[in-house]
Structures are given as structure tokens and as C-alpha cells.
C-alpha atoms as a PDB file:
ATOM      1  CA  UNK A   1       0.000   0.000   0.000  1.00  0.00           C
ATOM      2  CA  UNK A   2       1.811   3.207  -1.576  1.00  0.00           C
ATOM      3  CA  UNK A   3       0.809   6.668   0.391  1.00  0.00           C
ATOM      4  CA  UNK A   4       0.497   9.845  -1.555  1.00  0.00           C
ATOM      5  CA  UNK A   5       2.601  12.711  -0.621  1.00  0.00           C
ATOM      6  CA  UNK A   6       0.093  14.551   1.069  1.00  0.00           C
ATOM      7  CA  UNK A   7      -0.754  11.886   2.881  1.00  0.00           C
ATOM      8  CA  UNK A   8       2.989  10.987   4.172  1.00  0.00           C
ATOM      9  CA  UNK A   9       3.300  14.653   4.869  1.00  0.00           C
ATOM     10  CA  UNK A  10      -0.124  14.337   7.065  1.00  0.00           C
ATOM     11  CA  UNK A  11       0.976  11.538   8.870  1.00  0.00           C
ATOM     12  CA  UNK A  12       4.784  13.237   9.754  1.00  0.00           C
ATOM     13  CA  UNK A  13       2.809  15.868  11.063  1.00  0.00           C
ATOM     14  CA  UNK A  14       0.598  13.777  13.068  1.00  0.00           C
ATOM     15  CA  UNK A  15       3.551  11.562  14.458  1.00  0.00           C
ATOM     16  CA  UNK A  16       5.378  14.441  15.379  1.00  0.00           C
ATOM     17  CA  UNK A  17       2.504  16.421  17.043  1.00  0.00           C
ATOM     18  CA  UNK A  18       2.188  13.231  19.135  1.00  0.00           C
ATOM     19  CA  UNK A  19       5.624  12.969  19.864  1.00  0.00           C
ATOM     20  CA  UNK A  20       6.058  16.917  20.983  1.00  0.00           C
ATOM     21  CA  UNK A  21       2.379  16.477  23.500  1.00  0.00           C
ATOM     22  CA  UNK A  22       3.945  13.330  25.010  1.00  0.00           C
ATOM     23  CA  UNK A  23       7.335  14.815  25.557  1.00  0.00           C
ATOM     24  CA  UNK A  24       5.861  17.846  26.429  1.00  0.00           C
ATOM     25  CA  UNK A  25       3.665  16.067  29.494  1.00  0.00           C
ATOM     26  CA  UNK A  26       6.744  13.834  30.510  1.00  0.00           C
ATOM     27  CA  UNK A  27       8.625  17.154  31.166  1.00  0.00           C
ATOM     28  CA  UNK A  28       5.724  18.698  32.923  1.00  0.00           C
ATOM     29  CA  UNK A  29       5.000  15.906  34.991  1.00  0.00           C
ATOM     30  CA  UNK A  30       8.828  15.305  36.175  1.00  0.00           C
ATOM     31  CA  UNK A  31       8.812  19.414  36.725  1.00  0.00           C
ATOM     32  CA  UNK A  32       5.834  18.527  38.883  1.00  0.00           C
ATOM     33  CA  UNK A  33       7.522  15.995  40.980  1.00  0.00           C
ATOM     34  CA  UNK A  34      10.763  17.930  41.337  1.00  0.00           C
ATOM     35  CA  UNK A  35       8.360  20.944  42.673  1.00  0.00           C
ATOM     36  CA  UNK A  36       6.689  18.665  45.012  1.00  0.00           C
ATOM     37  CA  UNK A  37       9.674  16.686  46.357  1.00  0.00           C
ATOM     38  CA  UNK A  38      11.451  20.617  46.615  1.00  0.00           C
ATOM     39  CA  UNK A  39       8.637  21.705  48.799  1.00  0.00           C
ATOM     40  CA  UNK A  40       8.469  18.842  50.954  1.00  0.00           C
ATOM     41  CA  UNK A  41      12.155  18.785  51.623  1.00  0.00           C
ATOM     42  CA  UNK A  42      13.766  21.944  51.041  1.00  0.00           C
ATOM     43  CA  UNK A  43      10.685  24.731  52.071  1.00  0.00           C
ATOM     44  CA  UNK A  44       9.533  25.516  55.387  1.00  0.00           C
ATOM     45  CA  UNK A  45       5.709  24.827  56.204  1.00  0.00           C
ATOM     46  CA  UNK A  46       4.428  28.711  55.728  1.00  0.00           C
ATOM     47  CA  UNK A  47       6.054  28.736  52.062  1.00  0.00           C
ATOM     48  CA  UNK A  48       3.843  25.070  50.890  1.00  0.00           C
ATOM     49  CA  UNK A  49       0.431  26.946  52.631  1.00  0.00           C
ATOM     50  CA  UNK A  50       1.331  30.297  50.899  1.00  0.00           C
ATOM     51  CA  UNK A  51       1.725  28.671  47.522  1.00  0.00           C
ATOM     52  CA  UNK A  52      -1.122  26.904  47.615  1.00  0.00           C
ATOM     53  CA  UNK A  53      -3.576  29.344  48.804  1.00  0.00           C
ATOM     54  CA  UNK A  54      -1.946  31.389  45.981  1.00  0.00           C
ATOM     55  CA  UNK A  55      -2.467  29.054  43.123  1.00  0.00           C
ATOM     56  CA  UNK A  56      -5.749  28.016  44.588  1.00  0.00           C
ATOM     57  CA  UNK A  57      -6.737  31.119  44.652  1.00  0.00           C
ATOM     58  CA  UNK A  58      -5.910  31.957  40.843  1.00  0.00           C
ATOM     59  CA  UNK A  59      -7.523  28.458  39.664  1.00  0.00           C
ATOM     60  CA  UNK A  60     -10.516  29.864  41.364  1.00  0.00           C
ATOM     61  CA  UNK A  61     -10.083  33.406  39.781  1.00  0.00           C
ATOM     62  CA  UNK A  62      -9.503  31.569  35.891  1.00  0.00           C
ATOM     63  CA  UNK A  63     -12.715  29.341  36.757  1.00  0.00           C
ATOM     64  CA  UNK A  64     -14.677  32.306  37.758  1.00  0.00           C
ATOM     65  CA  UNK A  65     -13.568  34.346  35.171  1.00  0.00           C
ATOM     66  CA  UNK A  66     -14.366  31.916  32.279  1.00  0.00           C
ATOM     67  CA  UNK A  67     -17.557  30.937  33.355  1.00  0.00           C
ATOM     68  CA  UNK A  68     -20.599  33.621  32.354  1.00  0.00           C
ATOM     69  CA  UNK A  69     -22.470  35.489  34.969  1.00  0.00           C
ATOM     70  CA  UNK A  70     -26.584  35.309  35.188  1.00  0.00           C
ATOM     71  CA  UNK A  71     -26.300  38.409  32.736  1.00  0.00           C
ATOM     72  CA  UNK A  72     -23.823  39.596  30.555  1.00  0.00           C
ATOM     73  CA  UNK A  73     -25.016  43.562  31.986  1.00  0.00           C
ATOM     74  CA  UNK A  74     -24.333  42.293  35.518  1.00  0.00           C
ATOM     75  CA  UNK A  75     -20.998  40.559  34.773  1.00  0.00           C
ATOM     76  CA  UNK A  76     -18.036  41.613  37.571  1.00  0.00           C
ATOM     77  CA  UNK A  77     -14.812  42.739  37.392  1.00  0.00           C
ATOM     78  CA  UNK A  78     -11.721  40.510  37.277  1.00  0.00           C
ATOM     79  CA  UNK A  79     -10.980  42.263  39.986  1.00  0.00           C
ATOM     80  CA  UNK A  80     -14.059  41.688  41.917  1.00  0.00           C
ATOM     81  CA  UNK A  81     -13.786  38.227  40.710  1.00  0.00           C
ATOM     82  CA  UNK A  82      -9.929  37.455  42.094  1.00  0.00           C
ATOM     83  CA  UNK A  83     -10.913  39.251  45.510  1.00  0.00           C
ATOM     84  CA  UNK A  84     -14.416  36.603  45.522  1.00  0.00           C
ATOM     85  CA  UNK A  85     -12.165  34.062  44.836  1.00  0.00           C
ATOM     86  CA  UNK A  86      -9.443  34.705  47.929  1.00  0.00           C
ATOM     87  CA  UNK A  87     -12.316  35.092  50.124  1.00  0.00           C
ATOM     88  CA  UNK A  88     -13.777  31.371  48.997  1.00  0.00           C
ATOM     89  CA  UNK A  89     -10.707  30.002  49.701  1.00  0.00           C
ATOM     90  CA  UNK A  90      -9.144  31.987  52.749  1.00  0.00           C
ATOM     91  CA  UNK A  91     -12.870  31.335  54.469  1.00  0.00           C
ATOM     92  CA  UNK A  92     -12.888  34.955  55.339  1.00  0.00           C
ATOM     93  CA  UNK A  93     -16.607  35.835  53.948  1.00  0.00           C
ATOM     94  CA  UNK A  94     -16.081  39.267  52.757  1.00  0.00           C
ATOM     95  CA  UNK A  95     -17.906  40.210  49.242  1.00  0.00           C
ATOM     96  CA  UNK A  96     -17.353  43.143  47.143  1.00  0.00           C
ATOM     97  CA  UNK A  97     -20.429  41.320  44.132  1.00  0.00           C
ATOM     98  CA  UNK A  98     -24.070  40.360  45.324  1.00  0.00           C
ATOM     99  CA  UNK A  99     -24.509  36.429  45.209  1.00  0.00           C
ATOM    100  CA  UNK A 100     -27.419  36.571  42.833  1.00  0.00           C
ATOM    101  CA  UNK A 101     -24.800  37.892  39.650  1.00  0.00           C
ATOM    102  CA  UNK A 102     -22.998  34.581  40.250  1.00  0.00           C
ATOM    103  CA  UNK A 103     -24.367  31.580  37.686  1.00  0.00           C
ATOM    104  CA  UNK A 104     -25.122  27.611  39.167  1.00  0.00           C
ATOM    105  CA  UNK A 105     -21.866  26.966  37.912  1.00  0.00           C
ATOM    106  CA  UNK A 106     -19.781  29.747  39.550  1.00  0.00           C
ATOM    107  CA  UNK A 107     -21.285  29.466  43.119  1.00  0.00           C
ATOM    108  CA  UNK A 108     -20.260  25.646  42.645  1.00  0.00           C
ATOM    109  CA  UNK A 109     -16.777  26.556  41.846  1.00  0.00           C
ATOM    110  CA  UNK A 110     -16.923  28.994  45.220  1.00  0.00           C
ATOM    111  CA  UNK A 111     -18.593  26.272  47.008  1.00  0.00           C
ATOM    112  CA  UNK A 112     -15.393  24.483  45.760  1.00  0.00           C
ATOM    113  CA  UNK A 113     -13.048  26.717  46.909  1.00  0.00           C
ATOM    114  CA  UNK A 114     -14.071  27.250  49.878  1.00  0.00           C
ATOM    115  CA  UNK A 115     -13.988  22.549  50.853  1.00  0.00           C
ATOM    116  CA  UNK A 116     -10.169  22.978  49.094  1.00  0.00           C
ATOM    117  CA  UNK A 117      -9.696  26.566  51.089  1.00  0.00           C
ATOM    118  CA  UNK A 118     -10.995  24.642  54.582  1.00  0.00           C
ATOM    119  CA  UNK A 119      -8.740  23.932  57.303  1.00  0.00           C
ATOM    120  CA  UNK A 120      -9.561  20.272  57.417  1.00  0.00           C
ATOM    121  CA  UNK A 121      -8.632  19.846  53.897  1.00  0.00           C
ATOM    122  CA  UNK A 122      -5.071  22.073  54.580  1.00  0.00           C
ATOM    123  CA  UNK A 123      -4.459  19.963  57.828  1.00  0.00           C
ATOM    124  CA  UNK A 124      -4.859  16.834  55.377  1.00  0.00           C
ATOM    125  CA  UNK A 125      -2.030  18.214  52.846  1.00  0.00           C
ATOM    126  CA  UNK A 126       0.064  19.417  55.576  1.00  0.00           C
ATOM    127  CA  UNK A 127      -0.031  15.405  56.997  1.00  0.00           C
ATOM    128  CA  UNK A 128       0.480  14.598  53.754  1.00  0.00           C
ATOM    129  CA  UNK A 129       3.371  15.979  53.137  1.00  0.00           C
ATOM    130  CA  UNK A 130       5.045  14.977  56.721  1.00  0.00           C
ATOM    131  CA  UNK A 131       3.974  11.322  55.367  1.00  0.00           C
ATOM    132  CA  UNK A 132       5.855  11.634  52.328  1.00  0.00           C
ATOM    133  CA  UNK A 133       8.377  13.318  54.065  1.00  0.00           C
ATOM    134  CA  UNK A 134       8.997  10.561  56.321  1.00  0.00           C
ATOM    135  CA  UNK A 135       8.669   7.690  53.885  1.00  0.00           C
ATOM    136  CA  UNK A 136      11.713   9.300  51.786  1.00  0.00           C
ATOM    137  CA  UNK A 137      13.358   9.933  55.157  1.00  0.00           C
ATOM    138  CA  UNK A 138      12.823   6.351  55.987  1.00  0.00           C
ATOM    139  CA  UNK A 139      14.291   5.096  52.642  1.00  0.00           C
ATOM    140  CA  UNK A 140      17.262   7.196  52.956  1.00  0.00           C
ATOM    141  CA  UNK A 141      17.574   5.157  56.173  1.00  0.00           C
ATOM    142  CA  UNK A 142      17.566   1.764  55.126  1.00  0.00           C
ATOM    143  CA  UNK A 143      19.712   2.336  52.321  1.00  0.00           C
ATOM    144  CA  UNK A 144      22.424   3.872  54.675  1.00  0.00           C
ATOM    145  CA  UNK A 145      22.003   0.990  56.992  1.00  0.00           C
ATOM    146  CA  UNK A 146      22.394  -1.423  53.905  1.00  0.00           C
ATOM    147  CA  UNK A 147      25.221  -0.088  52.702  1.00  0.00           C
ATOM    148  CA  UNK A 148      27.092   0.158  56.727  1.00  0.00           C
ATOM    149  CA  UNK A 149      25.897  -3.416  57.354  1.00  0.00           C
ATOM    150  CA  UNK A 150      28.003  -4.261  53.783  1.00  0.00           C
ATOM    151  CA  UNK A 151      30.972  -2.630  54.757  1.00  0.00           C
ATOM    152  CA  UNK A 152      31.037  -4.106  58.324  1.00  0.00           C
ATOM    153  CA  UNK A 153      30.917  -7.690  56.809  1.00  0.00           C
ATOM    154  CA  UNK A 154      33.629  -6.377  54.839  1.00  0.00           C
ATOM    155  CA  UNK A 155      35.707  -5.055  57.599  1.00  0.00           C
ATOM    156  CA  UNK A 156      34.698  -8.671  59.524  1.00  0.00           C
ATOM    157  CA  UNK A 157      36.334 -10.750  56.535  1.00  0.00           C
ATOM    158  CA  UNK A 158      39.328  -9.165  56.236  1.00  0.00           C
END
């Protein structure tokens, strides 16, 4: 079965467009895990809750943003929006828009925010992260204890 040019060409294309997205998620995912091993091990507590809070925060803002309002006339600032958006998650309650501009779907998403924004869910990263913490702590352990163990018998023999 002989393919036409165009239909080589199409195929290239298509091989290397899959071959850039896969690449381009294996890089993002091991970025992902060298950010989350770097904030386990090398940040202090108050940096991990400020970045999350942050990026919460600004999922919450992009959801907001791209989600319509009741009525276009009524629709909020972005600023009004990102300030709704820290107050979901940060459980303060303060509101600069009236609750009846906000669609089904956006008072969902600050519904969401403010179950990720909770302190149970927080206390449940933060002992998540002293559990991986401790795991990789543990490792390091045993594989130093390994390796001593080998060199005693070592030391024994000769």
C-alpha cells in the first residue's frame, strides 16, 4: 500500500505532534515531581500553605472568570472576581459582588473553593506531606544501613 505525498506529509505531522504532546507532558509531569519533592524537603511549612492558597486562589479566579455570569449587563470585574475568589478560599466571607450575579456553575466553583480553602482539607495536605516526608526519610535510612551493614561484613572478613 503506496501513500500519496500529502498523505505521508499528514501523517509526519501527526507523528510528530504526538511525539512533541507526550514529551511535552513527561517534562511537565517530572517538573511537577521535582516541585513537590522541593517543597516537601527543602521549604519551610508557611512557604507550601502560601503557595497553595496562591495558586488556589488563581484556579478559582480563571474558573470564575471563564464561566458567564446570570447576565452579561451584571458581569463583575476581574478584579471583583480574584478578591471573591481569595475570600472562597481563605474562608474569610467578605464580598465586594451580590450572590445573585454569580451563575449555578460559579457558586459551585466557590462552594469548591471554599472545601479545598478549609482547614480540614489544609491539615490533610500538611499530613500529607510529613507522610511523604517521612517515607523518603525512611528510605534514605535503610539504604544507609544497607550499605554500613556491607561494609562491616567487609571489615569482619578481612
Amino acid at each position: 500500500m503506496h501513500l500519496s505525498a500529502s498523505s505521508r506529509l499528514f501523517t509526519k505531522y501527526v507523528w510528530e505532534l504526538c511525539f512533541f504532546k507526550l514529551s511535552f507532558y513527561r517534562i511537565c509531569w517530572a517538573l511537577t515531581k521535582r516541585l513537590y519533592w522541593f517543597l516537601i524537603f527543602h521549604s519551610s511549612p508557611l512557604l507550601v500553605q502560601i503557595c497553595y492558597f496562591v495558586s488556589l486562589s488563581f484556579a478559582g479566579f480563571l474558573a470564575l472568570r471563564n464561566l458567564n455570569a446570570k447576565s452579561q449587563s451584571s458581569q463583575p470585574n476581574d478584579i471583583d472576581l480574584f478578591f471573591m475568589s481569595v475570600s472562597a478560599s481563605t474562608l474569610s466571607s467578605m464580598a465586594t459582588v451580590e450572590m445573585e450575579v454569580f451563575s449555578q456553575s460559579q457558586l459551585w466553583v466557590l462552594i469548591l473553593l471554599m472545601l479545598l480553602g478549609g482547614e480540614v482539607f489544609t491539615s490533610m495536605l500538611g499530613l500529607q506531606f510529613i507522610k511523604s516526608k517521612m517515607e523518603k526519610e525512611d528510605e534514605l535510612m535503610v539504604g544507609s544501613q544497607s550499605r554500613n551493614s556491607g561494609n562491616q561484613s567487609k571489615n569482619l572478613e578481612s
